[in-house]
PDB file of N, CA and C in Angstrom:
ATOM      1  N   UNK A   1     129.033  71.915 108.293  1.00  0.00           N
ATOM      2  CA  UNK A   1     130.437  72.022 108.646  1.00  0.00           C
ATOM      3  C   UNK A   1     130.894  73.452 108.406  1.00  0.00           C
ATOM      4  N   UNK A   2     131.376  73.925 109.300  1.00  0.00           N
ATOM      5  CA  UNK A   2     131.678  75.511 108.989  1.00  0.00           C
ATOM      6  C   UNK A   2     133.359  75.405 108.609  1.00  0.00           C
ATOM      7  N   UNK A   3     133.465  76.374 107.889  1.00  0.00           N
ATOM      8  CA  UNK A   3     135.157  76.215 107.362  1.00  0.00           C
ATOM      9  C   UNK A   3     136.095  76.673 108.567  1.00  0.00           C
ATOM     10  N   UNK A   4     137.027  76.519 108.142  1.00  0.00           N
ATOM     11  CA  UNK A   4     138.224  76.990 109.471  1.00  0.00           C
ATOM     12  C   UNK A   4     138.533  78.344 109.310  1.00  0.00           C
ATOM     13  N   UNK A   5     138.244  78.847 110.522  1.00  0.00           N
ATOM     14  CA  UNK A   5     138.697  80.069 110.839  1.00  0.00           C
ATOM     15  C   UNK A   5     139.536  80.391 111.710  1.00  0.00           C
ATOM     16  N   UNK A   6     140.887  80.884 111.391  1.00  0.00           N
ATOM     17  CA  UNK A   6     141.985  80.496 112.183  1.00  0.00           C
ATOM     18  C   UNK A   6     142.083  82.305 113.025  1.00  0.00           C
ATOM     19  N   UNK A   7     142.257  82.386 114.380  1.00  0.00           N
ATOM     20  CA  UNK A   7     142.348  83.418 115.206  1.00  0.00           C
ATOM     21  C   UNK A   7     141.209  84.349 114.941  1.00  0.00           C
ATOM     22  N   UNK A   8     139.919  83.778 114.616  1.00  0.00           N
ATOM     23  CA  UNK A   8     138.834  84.805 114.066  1.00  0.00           C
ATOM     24  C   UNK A   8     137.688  85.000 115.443  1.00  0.00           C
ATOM     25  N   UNK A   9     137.988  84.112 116.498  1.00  0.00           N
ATOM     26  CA  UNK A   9     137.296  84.436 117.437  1.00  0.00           C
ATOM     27  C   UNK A   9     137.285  85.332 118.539  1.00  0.00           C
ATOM     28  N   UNK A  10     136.512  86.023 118.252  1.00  0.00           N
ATOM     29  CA  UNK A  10     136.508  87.547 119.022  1.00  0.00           C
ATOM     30  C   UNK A  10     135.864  87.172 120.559  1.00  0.00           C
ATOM     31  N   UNK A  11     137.416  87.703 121.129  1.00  0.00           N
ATOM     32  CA  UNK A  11     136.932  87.945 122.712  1.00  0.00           C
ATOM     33  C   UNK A  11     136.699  89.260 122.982  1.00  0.00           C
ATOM     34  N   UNK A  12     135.953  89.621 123.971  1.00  0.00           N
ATOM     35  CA  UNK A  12     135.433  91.224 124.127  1.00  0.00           C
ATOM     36  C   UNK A  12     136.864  91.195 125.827  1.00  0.00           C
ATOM     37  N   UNK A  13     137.722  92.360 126.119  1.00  0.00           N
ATOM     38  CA  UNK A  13     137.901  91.884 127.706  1.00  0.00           C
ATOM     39  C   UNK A  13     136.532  92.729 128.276  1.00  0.00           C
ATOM     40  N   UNK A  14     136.815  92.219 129.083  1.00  0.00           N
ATOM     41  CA  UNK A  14     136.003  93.289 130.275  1.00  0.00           C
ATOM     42  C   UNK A  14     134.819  92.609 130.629  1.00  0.00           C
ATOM     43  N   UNK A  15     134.237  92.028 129.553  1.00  0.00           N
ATOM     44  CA  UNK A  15     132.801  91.699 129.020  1.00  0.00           C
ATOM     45  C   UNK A  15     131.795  91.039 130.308  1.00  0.00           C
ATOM     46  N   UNK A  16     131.005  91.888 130.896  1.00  0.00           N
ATOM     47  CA  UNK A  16     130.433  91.326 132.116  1.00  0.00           C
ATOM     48  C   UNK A  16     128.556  90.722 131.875  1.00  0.00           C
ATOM     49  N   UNK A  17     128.587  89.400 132.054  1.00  0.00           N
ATOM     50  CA  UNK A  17     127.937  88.641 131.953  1.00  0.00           C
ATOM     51  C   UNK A  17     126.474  88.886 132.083  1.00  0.00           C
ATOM     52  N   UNK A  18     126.037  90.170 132.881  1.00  0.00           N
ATOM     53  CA  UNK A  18     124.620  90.738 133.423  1.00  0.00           C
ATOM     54  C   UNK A  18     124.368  91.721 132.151  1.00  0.00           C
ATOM     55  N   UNK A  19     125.075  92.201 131.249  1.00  0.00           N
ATOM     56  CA  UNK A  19     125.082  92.790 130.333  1.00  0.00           C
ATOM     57  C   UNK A  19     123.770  91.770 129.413  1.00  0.00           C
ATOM     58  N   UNK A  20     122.676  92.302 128.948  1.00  0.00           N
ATOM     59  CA  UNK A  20     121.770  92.070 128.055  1.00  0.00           C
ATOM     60  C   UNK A  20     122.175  91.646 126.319  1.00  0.00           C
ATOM     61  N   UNK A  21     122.113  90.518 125.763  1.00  0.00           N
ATOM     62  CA  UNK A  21     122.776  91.155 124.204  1.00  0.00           C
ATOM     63  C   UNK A  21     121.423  91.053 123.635  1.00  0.00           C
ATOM     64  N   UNK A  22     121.528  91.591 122.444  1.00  0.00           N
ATOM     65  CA  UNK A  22     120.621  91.699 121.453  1.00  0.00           C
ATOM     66  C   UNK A  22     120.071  90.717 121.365  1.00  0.00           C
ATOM     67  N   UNK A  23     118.624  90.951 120.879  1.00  0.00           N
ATOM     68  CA  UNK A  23     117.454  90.238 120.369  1.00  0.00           C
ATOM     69  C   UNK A  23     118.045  89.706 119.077  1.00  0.00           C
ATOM     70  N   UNK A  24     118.568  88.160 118.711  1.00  0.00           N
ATOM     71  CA  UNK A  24     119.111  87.679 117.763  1.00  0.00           C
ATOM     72  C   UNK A  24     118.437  86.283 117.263  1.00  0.00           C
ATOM     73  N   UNK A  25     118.364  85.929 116.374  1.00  0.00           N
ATOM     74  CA  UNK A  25     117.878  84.539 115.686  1.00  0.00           C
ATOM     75  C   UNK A  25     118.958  84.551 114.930  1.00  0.00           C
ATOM     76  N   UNK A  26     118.737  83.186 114.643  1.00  0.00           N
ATOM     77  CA  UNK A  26     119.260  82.574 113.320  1.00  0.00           C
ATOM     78  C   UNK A  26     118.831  83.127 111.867  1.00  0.00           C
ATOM     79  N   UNK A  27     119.276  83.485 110.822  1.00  0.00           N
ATOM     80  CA  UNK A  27     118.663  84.106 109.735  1.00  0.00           C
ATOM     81  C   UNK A  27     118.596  85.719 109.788  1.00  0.00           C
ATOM     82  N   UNK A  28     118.914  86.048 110.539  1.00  0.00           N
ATOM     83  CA  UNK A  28     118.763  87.582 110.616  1.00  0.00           C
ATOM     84  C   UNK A  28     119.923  88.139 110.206  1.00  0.00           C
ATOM     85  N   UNK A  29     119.612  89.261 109.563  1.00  0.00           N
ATOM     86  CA  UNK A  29     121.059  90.279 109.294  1.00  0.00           C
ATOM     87  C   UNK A  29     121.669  91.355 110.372  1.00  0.00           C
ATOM     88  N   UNK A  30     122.711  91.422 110.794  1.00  0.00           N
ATOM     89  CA  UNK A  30     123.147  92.106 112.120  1.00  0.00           C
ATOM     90  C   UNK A  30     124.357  93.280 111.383  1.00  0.00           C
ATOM     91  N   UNK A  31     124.265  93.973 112.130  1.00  0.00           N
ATOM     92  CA  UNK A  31     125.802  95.016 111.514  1.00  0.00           C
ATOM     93  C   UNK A  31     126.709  95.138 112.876  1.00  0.00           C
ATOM     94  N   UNK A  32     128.028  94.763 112.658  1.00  0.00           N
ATOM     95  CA  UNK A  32     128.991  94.719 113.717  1.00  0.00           C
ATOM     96  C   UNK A  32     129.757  95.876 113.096  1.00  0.00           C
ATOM     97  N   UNK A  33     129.413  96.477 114.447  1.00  0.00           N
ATOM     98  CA  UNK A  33     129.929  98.126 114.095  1.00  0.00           C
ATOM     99  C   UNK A  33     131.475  98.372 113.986  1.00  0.00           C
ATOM    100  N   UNK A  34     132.542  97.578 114.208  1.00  0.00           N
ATOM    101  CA  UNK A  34     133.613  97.548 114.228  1.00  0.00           C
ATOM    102  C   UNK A  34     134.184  96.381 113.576  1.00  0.00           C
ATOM    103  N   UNK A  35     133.680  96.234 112.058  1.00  0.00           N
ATOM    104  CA  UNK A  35     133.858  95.003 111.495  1.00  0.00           C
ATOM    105  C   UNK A  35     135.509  95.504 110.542  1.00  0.00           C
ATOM    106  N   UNK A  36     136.325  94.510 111.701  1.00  0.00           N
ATOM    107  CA  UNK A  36     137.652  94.516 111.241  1.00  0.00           C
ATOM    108  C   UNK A  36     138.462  93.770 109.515  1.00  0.00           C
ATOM    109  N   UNK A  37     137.588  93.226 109.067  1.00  0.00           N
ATOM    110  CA  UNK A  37     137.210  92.759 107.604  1.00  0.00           C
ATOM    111  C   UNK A  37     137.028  93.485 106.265  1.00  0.00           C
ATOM    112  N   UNK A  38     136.956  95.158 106.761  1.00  0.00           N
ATOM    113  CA  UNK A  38     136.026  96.220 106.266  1.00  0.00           C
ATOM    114  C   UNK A  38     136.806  96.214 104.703  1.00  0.00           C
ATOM    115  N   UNK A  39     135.987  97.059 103.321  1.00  0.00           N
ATOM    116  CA  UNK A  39     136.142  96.880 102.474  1.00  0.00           C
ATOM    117  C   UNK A  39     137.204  98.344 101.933  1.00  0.00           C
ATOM    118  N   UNK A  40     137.305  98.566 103.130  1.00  0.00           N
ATOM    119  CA  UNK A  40     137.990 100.603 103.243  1.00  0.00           C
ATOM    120  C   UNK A  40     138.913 100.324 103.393  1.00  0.00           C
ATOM    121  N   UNK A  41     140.352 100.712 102.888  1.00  0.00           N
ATOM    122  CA  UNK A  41     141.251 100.269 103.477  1.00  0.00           C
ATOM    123  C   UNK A  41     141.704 101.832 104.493  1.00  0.00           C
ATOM    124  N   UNK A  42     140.999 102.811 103.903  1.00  0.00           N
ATOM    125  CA  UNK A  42     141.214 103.969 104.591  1.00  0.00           C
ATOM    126  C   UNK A  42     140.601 104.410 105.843  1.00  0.00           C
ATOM    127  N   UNK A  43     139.509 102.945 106.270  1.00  0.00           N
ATOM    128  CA  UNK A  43     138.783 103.106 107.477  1.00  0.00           C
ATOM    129  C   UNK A  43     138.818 101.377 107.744  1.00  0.00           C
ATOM    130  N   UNK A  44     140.218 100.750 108.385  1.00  0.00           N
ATOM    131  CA  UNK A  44     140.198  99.599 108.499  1.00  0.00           C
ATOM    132  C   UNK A  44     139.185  98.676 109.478  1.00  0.00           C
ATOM    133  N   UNK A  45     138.055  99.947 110.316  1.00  0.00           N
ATOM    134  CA  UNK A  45     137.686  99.184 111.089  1.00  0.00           C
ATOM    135  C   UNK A  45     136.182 100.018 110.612  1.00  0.00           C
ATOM    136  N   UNK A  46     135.060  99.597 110.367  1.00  0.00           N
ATOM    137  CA  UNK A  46     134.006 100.409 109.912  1.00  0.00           C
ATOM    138  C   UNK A  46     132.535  99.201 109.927  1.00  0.00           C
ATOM    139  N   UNK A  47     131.550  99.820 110.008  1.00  0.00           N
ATOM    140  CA  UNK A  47     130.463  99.149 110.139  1.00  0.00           C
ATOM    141  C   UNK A  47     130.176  97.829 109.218  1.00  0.00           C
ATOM    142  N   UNK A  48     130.329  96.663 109.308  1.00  0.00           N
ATOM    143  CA  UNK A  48     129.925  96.186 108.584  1.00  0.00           C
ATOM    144  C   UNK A  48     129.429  95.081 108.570  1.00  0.00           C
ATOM    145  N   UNK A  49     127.527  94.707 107.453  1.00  0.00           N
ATOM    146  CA  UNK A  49     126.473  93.692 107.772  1.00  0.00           C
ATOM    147  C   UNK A  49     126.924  92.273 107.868  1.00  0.00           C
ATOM    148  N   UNK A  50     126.670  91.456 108.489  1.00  0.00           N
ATOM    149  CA  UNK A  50     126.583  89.887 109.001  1.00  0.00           C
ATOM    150  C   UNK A  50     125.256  89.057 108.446  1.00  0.00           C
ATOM    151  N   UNK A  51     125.322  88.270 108.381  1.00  0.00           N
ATOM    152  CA  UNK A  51     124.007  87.367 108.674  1.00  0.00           C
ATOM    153  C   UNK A  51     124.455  86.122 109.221  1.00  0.00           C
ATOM    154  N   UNK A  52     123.759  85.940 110.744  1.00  0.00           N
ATOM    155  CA  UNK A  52     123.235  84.949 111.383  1.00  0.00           C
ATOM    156  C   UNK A  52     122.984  83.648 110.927  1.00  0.00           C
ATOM    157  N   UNK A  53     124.007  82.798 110.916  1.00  0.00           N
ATOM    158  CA  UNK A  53     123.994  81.498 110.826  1.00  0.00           C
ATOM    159  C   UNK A  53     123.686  80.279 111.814  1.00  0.00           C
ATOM    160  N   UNK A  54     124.316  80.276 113.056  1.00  0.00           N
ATOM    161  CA  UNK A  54     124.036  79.630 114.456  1.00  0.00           C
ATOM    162  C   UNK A  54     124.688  80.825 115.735  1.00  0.00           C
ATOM    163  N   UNK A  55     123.633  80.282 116.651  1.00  0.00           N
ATOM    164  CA  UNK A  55     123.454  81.169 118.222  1.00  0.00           C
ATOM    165  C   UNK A  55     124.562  79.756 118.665  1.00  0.00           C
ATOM    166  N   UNK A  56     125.742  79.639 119.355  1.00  0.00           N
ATOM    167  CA  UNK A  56     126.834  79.348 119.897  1.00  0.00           C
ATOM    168  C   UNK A  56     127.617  80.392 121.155  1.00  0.00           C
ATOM    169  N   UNK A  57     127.472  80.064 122.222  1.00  0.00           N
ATOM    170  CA  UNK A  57     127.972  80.470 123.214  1.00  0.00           C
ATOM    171  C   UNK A  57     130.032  80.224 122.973  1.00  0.00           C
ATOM    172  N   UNK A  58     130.595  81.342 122.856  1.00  0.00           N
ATOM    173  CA  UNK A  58     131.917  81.532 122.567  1.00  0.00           C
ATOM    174  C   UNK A  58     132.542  80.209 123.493  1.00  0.00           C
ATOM    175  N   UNK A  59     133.743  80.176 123.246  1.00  0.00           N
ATOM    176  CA  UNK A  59     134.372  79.093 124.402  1.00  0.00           C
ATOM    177  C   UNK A  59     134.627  79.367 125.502  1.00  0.00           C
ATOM    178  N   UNK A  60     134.572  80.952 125.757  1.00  0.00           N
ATOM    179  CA  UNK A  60     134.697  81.749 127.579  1.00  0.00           C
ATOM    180  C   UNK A  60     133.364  81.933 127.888  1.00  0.00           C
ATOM    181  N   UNK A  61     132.152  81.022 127.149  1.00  0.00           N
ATOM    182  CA  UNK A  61     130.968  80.905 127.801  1.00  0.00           C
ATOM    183  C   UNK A  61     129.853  82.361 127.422  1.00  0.00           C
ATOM    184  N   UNK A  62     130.672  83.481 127.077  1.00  0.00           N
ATOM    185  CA  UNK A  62     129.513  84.278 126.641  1.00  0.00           C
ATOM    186  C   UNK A  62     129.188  84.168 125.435  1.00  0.00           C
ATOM    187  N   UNK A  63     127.477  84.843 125.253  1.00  0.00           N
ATOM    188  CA  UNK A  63     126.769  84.270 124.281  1.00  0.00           C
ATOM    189  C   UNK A  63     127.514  84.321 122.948  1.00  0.00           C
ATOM    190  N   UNK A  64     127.353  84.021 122.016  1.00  0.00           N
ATOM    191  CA  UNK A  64     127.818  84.691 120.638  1.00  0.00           C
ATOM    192  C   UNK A  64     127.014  83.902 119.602  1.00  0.00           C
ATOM    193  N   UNK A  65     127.650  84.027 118.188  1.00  0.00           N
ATOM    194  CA  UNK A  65     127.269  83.804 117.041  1.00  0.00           C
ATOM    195  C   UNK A  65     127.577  83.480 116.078  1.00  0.00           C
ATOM    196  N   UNK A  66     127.535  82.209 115.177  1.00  0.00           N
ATOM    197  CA  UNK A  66     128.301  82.341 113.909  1.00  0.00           C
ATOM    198  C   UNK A  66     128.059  83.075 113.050  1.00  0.00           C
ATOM    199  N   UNK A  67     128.675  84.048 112.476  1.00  0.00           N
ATOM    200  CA  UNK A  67     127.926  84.956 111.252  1.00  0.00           C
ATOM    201  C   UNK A  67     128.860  84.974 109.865  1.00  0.00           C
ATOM    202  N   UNK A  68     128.342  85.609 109.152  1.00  0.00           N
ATOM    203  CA  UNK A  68     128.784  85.599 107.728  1.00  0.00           C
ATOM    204  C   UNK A  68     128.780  86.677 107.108  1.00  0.00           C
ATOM    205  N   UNK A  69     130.250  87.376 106.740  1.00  0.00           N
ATOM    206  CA  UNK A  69     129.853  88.506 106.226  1.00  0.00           C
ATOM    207  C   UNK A  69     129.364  88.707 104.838  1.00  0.00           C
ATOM    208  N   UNK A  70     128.799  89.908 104.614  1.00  0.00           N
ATOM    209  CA  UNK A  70     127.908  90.151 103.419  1.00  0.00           C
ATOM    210  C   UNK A  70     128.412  90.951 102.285  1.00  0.00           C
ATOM    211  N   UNK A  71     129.660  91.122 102.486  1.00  0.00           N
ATOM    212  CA  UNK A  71     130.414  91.521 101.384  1.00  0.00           C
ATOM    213  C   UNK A  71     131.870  91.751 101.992  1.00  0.00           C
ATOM    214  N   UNK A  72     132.629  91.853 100.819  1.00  0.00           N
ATOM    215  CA  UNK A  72     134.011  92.327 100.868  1.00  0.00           C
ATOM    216  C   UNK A  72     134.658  90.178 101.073  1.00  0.00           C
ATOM    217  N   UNK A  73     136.085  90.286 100.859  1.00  0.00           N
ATOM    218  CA  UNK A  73     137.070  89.134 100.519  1.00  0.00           C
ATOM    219  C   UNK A  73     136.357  88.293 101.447  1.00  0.00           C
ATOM    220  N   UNK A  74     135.846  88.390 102.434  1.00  0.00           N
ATOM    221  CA  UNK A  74     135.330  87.227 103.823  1.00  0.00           C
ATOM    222  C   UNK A  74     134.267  87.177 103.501  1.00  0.00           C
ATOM    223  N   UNK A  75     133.598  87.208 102.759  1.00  0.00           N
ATOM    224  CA  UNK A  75     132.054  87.274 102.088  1.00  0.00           C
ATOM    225  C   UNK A  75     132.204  85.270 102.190  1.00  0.00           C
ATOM    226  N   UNK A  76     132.994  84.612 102.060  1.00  0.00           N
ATOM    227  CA  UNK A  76     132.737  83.381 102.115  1.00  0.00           C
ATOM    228  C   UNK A  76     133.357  82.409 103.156  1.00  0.00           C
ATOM    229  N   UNK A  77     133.357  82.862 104.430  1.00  0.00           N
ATOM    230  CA  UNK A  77     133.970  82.999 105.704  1.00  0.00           C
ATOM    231  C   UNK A  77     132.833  82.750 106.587  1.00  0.00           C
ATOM    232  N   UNK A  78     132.901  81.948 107.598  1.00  0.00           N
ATOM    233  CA  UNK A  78     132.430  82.372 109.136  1.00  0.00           C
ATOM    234  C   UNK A  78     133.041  82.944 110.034  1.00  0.00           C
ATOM    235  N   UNK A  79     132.306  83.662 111.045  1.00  0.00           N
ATOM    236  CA  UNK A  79     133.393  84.381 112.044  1.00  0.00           C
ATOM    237  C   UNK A  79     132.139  84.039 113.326  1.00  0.00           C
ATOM    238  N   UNK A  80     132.942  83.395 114.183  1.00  0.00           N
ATOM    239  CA  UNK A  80     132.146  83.359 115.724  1.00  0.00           C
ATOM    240  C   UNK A  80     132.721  84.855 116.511  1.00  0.00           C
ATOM    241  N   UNK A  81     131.533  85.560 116.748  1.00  0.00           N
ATOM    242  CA  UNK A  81     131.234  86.797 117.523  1.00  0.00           C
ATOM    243  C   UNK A  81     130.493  86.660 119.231  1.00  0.00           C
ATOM    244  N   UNK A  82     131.218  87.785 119.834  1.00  0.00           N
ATOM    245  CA  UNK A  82     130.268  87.497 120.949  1.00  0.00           C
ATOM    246  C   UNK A  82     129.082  88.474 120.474  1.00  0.00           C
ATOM    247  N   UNK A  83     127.473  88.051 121.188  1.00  0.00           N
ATOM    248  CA  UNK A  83     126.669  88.565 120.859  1.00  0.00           C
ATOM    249  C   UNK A  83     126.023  90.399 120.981  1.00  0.00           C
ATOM    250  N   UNK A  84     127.160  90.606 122.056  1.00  0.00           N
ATOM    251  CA  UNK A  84     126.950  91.457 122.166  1.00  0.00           C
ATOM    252  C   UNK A  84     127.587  93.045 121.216  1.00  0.00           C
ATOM    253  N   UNK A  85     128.428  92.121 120.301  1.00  0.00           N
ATOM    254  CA  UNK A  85     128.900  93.261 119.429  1.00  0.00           C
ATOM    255  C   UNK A  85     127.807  93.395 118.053  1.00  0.00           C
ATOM    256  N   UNK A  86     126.790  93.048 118.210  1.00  0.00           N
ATOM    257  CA  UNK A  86     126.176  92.514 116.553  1.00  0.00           C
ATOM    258  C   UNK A  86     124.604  93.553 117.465  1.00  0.00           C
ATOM    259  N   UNK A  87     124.646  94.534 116.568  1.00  0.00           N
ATOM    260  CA  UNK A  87     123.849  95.486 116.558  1.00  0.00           C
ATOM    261  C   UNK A  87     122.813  95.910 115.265  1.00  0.00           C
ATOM    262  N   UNK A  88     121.941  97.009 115.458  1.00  0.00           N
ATOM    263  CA  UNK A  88     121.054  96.485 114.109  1.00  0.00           C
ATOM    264  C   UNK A  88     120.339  95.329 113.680  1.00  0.00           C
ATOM    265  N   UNK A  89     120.111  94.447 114.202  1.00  0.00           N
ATOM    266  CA  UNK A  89     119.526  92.967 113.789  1.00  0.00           C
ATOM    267  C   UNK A  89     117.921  92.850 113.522  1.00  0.00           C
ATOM    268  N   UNK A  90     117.669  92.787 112.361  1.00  0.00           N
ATOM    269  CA  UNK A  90     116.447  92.668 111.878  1.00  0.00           C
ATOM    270  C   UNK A  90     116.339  91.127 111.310  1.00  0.00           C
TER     271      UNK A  90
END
């Protein structure tokens, strides 16, 4: 059961469907380069790591992800991402 996350689902606009996303699994750690969560308050929008919980296609149908951030106050949070913002993924 994932907890409630209220307005946390990120739509990309523009976002065109022939676009490739990352090589992603489940279990992997990803860095969303514009992680609005960030622990800076002097850089509110700054790189920051995820880990891969479930592959879930957003509700406008492009791919995405449940992830979890790895530090800072949302450290015990899910956030559904589209897949194509989650970069770095090992």
């Amino acid at each position: 059961m994932l907890p409630s996350v209220i307005g946390l689902c990120a739509l990309t606009a523009g976002a065109n469907a022939a676009v490739a996303a990352p090589a992603v699994d489940v279990g992997m750690t990803c860095t969303v380069p514009d992680g609005w969560w960030s622990l800076d308050r002097e850089r509110p929008e700054q790189p920051e790591p995820v880990k891969v919980l479930a592959l879930k296609p957003l509700v406008t149908g492009t791919p995405g992800a449940w992830v979890q951030p790895q530090r800072g106050k949302l450290s015990d949070q899910q956030l559904h991402l589209a897949l194509e913002r989650l970069t770095d993924c090992r």
